[in-house]
Structures are given as structure tokens and as C-alpha cells.
N, C-alpha and C. Protein backbone atom coordinates (compact mmCIF):
# COMPACT_ATOMS: atom_id res chain seq x y z
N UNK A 1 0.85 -1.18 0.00
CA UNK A 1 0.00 0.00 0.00
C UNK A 1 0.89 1.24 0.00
N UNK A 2 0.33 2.12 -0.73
CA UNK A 2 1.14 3.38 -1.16
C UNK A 2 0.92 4.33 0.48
N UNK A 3 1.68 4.60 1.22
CA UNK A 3 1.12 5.61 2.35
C UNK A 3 1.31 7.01 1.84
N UNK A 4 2.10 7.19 0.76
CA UNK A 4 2.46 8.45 0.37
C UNK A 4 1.64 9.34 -0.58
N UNK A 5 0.38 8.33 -0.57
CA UNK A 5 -0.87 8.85 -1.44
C UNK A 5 -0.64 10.67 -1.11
N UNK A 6 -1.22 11.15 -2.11
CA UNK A 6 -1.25 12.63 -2.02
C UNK A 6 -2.79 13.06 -2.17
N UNK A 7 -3.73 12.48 -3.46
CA UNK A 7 -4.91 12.82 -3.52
C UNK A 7 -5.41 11.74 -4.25
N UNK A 8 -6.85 11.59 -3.10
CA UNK A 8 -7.56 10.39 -3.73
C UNK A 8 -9.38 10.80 -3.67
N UNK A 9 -10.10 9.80 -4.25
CA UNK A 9 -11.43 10.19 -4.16
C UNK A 9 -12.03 9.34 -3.40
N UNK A 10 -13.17 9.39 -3.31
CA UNK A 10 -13.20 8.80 -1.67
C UNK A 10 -15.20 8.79 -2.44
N UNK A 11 -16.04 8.14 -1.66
CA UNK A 11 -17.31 8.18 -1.31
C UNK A 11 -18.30 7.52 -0.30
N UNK A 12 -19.52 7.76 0.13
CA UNK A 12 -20.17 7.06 1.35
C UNK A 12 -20.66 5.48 0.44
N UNK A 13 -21.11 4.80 1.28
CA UNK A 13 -21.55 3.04 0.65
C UNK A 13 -22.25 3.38 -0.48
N UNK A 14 -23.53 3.78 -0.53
CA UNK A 14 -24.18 4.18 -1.51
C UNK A 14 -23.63 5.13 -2.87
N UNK A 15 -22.77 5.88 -2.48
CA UNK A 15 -22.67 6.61 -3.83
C UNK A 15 -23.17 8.03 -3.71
N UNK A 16 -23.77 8.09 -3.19
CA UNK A 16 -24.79 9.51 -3.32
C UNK A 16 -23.60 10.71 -3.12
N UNK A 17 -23.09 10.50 -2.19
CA UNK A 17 -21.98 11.52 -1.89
C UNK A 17 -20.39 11.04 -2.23
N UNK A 18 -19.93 11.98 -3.02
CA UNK A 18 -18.52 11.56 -3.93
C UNK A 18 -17.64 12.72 -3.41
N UNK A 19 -16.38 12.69 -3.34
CA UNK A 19 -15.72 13.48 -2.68
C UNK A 19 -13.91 13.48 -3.29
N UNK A 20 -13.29 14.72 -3.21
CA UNK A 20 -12.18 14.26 -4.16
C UNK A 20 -11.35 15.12 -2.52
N UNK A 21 -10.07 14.45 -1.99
CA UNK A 21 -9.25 14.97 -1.14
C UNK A 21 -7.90 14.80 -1.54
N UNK A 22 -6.93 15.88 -1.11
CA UNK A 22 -5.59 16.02 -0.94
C UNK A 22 -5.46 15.57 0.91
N UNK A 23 -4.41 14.73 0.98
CA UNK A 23 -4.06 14.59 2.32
C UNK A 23 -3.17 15.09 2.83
N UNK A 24 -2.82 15.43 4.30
CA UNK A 24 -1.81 16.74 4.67
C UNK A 24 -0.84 15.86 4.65
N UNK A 25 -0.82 14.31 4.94
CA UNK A 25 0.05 13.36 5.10
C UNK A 25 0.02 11.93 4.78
N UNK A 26 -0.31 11.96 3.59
CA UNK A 26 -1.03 10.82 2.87
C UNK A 26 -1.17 10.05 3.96
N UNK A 27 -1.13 8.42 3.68
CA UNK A 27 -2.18 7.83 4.89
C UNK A 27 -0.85 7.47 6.26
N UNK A 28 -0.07 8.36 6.72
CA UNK A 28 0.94 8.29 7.71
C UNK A 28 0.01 8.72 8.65
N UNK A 29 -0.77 9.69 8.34
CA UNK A 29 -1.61 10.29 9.41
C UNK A 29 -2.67 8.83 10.29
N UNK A 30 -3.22 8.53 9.73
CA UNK A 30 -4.00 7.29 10.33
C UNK A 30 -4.29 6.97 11.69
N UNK A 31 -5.42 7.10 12.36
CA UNK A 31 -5.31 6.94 13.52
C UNK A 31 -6.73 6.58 13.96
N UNK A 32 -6.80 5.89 15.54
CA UNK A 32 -8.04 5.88 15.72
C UNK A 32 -8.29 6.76 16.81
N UNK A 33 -9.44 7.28 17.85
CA UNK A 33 -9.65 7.59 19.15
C UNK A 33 -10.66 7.29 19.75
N UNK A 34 -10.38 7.44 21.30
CA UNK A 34 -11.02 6.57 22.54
C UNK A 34 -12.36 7.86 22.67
N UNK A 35 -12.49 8.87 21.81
CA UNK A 35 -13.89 9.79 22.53
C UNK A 35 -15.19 8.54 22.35
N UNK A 36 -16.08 8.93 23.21
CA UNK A 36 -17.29 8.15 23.21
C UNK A 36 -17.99 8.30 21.57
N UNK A 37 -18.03 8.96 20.79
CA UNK A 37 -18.25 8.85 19.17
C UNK A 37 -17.95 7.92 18.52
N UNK A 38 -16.25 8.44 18.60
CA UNK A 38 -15.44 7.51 17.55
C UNK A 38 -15.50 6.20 18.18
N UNK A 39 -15.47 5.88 19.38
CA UNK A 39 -15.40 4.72 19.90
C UNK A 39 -16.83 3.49 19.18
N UNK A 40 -17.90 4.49 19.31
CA UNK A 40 -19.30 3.97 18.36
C UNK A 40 -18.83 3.78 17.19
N UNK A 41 -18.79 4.36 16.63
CA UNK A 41 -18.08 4.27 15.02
C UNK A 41 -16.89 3.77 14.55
N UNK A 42 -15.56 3.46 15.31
CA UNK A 42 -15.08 2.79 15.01
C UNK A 42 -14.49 2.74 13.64
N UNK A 43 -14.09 4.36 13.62
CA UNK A 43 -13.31 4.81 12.23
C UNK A 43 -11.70 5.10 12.04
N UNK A 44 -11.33 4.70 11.47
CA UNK A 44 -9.84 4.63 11.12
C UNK A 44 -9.98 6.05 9.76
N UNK A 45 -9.04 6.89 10.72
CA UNK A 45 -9.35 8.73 9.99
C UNK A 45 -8.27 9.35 10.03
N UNK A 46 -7.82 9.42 8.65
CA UNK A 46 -6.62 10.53 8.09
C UNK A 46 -6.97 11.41 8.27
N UNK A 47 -5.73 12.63 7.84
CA UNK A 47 -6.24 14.54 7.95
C UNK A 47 -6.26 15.03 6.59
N UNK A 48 -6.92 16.30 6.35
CA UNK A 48 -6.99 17.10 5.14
C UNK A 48 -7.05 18.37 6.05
N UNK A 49 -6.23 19.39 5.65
CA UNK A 49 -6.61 20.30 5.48
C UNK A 49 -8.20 21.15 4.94
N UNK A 50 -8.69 21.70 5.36
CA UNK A 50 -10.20 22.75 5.47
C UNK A 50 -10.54 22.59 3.64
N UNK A 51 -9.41 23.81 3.08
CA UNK A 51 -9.84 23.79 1.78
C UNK A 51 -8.93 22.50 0.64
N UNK A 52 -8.70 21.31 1.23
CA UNK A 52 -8.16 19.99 0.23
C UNK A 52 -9.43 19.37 -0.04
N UNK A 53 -10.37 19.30 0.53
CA UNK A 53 -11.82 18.43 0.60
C UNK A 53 -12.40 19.56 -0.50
N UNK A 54 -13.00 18.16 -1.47
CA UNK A 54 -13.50 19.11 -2.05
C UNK A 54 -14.89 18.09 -2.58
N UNK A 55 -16.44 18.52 -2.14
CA UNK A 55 -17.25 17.31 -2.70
C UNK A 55 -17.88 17.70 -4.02
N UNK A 56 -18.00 16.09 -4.64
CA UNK A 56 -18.22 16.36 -6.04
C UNK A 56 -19.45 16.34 -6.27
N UNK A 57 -20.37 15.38 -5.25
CA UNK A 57 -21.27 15.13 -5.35
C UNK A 57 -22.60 14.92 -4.19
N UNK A 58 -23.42 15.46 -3.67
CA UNK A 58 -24.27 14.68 -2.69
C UNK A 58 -23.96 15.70 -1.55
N UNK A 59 -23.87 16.91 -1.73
CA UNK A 59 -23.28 18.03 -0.66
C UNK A 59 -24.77 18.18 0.03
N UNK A 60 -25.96 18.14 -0.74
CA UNK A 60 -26.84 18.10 -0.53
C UNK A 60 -27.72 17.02 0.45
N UNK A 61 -27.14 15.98 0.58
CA UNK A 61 -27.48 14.93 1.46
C UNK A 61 -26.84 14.66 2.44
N UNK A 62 -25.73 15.38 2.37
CA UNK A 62 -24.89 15.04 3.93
C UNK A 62 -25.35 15.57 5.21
N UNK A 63 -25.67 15.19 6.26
CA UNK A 63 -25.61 15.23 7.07
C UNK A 63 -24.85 15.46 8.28
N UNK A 64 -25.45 16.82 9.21
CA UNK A 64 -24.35 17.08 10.45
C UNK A 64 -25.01 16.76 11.53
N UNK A 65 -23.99 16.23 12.51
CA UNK A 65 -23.93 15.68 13.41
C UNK A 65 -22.85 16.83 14.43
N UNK A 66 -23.56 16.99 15.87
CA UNK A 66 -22.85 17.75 16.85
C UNK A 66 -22.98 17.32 17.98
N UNK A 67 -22.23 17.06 18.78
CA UNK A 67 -22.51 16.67 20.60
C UNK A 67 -21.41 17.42 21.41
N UNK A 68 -21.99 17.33 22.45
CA UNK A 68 -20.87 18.02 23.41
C UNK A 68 -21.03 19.85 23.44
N UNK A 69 -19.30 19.90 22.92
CA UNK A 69 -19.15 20.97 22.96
C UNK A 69 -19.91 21.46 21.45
N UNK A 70 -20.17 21.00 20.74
CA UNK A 70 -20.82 21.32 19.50
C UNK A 70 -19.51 22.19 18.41
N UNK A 71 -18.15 21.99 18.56
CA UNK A 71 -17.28 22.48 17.94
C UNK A 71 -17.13 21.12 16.85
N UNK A 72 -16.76 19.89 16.94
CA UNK A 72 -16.58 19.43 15.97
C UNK A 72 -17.94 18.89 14.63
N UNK A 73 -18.00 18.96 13.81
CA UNK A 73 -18.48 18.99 13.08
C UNK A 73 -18.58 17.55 12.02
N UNK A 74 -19.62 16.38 12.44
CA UNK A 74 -19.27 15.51 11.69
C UNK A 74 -20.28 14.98 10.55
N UNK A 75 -20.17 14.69 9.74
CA UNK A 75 -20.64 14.69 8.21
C UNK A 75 -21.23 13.25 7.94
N UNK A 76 -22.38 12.71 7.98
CA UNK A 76 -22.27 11.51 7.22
C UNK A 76 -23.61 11.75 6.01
N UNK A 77 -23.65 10.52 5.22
CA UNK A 77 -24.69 10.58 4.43
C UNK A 77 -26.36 10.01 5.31
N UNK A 78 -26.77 11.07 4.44
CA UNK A 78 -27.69 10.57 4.89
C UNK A 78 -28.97 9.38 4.72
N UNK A 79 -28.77 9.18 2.92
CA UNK A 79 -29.02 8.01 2.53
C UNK A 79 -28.25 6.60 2.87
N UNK A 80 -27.39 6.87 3.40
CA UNK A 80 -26.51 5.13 3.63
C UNK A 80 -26.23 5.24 5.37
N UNK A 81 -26.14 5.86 5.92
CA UNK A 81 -25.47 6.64 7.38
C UNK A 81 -24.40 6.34 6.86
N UNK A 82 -23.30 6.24 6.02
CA UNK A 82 -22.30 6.46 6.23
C UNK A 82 -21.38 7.46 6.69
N UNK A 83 -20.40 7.66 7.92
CA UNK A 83 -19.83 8.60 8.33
C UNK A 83 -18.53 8.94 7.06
N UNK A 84 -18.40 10.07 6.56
CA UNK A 84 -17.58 10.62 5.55
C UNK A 84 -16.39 11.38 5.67
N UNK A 85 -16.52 12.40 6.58
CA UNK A 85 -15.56 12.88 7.20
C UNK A 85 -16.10 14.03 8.35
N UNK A 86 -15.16 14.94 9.24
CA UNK A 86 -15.73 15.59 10.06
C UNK A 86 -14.55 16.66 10.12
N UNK A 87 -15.04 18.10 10.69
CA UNK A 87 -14.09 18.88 10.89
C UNK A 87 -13.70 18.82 12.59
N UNK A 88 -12.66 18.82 12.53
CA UNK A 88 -12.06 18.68 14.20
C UNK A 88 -11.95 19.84 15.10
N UNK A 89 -12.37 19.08 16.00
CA UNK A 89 -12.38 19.97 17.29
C UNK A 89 -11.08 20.55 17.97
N UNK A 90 -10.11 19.63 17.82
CA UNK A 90 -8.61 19.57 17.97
C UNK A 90 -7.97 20.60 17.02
N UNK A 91 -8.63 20.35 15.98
CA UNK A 91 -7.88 21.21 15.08
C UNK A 91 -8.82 21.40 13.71
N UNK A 92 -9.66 22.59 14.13
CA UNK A 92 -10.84 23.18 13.21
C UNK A 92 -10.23 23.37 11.93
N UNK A 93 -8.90 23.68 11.73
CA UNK A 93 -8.47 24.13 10.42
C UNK A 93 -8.08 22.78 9.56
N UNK A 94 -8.44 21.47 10.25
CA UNK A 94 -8.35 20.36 9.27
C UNK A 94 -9.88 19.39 9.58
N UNK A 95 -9.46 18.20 8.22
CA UNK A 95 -10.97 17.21 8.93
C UNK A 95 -10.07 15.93 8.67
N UNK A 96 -11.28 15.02 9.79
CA UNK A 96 -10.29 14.11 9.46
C UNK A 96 -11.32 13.11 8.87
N UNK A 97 -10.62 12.00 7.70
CA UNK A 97 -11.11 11.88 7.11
C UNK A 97 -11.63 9.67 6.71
N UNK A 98 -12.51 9.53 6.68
CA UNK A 98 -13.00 8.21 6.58
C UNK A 98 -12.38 7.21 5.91
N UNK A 99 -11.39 6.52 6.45
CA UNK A 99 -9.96 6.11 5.21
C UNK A 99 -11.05 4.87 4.82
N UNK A 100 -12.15 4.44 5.27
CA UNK A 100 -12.91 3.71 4.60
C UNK A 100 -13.86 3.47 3.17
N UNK A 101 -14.06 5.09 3.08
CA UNK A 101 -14.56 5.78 2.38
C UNK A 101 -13.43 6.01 0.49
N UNK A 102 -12.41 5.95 1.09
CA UNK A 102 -11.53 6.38 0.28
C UNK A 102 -11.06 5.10 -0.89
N UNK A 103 -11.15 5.11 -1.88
CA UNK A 103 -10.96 4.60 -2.88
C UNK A 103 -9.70 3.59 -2.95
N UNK A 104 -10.23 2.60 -3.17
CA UNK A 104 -8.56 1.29 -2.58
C UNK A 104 -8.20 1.14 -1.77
N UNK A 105 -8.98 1.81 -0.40
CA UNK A 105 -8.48 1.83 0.62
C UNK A 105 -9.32 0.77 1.96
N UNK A 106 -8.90 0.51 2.62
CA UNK A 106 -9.19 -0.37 3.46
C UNK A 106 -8.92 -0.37 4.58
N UNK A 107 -9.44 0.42 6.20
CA UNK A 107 -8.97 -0.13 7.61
C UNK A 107 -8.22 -1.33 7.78
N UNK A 108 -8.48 -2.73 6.98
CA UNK A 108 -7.61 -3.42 7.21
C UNK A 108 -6.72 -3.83 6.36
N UNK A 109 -5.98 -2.36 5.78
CA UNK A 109 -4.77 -2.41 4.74
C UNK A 109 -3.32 -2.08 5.86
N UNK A 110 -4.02 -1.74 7.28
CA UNK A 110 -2.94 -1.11 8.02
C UNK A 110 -2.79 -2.13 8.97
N UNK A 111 -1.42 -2.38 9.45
CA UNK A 111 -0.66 -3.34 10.41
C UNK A 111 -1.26 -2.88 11.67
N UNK A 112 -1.10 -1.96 12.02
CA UNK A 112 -1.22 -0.93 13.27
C UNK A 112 -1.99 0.33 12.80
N UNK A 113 -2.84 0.87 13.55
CA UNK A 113 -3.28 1.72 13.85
C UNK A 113 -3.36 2.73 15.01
N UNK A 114 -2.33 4.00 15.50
CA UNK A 114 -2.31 4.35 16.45
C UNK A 114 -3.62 4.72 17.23
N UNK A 115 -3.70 4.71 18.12
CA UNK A 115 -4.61 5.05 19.11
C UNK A 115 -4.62 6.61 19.87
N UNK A 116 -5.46 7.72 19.63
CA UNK A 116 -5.08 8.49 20.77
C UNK A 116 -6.28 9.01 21.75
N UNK A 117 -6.00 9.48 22.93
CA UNK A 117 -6.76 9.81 23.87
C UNK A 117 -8.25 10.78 23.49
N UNK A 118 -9.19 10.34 23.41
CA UNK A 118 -9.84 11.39 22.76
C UNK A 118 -11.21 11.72 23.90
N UNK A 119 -10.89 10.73 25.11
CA UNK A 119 -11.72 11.16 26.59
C UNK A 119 -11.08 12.10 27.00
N UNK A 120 -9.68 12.29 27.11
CA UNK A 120 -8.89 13.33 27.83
C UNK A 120 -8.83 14.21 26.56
N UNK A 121 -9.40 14.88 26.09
CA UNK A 121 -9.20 15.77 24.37
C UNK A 121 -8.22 16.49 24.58
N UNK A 122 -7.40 16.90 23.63
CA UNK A 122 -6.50 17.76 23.54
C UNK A 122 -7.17 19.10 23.67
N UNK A 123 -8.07 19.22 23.37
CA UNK A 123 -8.05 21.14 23.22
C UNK A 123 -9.11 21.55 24.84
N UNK A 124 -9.26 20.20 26.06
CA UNK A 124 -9.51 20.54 27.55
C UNK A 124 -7.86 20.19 27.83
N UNK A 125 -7.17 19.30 27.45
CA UNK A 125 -5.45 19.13 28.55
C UNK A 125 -4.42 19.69 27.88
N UNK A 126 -4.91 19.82 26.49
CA UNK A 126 -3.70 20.83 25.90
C UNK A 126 -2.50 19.94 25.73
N UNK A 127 -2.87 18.58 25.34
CA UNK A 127 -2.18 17.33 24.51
C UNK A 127 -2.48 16.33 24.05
N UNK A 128 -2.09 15.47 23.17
CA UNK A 128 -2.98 14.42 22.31
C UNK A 128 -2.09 13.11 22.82
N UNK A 129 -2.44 12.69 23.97
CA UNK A 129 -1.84 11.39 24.09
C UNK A 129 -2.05 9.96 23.33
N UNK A 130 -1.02 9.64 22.96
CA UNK A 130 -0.87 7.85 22.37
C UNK A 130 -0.84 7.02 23.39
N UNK A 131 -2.65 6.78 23.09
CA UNK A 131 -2.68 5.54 24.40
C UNK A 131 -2.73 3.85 24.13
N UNK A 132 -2.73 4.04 22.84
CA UNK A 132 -2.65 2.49 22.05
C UNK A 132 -2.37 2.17 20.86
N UNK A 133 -1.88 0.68 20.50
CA UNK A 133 -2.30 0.99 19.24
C UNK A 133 -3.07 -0.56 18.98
N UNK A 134 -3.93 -0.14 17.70
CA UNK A 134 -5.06 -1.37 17.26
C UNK A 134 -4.12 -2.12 16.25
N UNK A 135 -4.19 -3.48 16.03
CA UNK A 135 -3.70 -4.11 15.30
C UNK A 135 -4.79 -5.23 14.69
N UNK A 136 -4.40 -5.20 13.15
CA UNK A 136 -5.18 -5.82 12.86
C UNK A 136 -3.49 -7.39 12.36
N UNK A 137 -4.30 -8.78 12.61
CA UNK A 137 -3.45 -9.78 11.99
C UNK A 137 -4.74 -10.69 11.14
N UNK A 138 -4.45 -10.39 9.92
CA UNK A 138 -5.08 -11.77 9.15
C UNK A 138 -4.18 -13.10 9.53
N UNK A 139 -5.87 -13.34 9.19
CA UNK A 139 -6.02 -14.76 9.33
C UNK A 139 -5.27 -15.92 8.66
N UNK A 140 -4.56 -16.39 8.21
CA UNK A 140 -3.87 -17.47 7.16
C UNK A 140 -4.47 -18.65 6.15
């Protein structure tokens, strides 16, 4: 697998919503977190920068989602629920993004997946701790 991807297109299960991204760090970025959300969802999510996202299609059907502090901002379709991407709370000036969603791509294309703290959030302790990491091993 290429990690050094630069820009790929990406869409929710259905189709309805199509999406073309530049990544700030092709898929090096990769990560999962422990907030009570992501923990539901259970998404393995690269970064883009604000203006790299760009949708081609289905802007009209996406869906926002807010809890909490109501700063992060998360996106899914609304014909499939698929979650697509979201703008971060951590860091509003990027989103991070549904490596599931993304074209050739696969959660279980990665050995490891870091883990970070997302009960203790960075932007209440003012750091992003690595509290694990997920591993996936096929089967033989």
C-alpha cells in the first residue's frame, strides 16, 4: 500500500456523496480515538486540510452531526449513514477523514493503527496522548 498517497477520491456506501481529497500526510496520518463517538463508530481517519476536501457530489445529502461541545463537526450521508468525514475539534483548520470511504483503501490495509486519547481531548489538557495501538493480523 502506497502511504504516500497525495490525492484520492473517496465516497459514502451508496454513492450519493462523492468526494475528491488532498491529504496533509497521505495515509501516515491514520489513527483511531477513545472519545465516546469515535469509539461507536469505530473509524480509522486521516487529515486534510479545510480547503483539500472538495465534494463532487451529494453536498446536498450530507448530514451534520454535533454533541458536546458542539465544535466538531461531523458529516455523514444521509441516505446510507455512512460517516464521511468531520471537521475537528482539535484542530478546526483540518478534517479528518473516513480512510474507509476512500478509494482502494481499506482499515484493514494497516498493520497498526495508532490510538489516541480522545476522553482526555486535547483542546480541555492541551495534549494528544498515544494511548494504544489497534492491530489488525489476518487470518492465514
Amino acid at each position: 500500500m502506497n502511504f504516500d498517497v497525495e490525492e484520492v477520491k473517496g465516497a459514502c456506501h451508496c454513492g450519493s456523496v462523492r468526494f475528491r481529497v488532498k491529504l496533509s500526510d497521505g495515509l501516515h496520518s491514520a489513527s483511531r480515538c477513545t472519545c465516546s463517538y469515535c469509539r461507536m463508530r469505530g473509524v480509522v481517519g486521516v487529515s486534510a486540510k479545510l480547503p483539500d476536501l472538495e465534494i463532487l457530489q451529494g453536498e446536498d445529502v450530507l448530514t451534520l452531526y454535533q454533541f458536546n461541545t458542539n465544535t466538531a463537526k461531523h458529516y455523514f450521508c444521509s441516505k446510507c449513514g455512512v460517516y464521511t468525514h468531520h471537521q475537528r475539534r482539535s484542530d478546526p483548520n483540518q478534517y479528518g477523514i473516513n480512510v474507509a470511504c476512500l478509494e482502494g483503501i481499506s482499515p484493514f490495509d494497516f498493520e497498526e493503527i495508532p490510538v489516541t486519547d480522545g476522553v482526555n481531548h486535547p483542546s480541555d489538557v492541551g495534549k494528544n496522548d498515544l494511548v494504544g495501538v489497534l492491530k489488525f493480523i489476518p487470518a492465514k
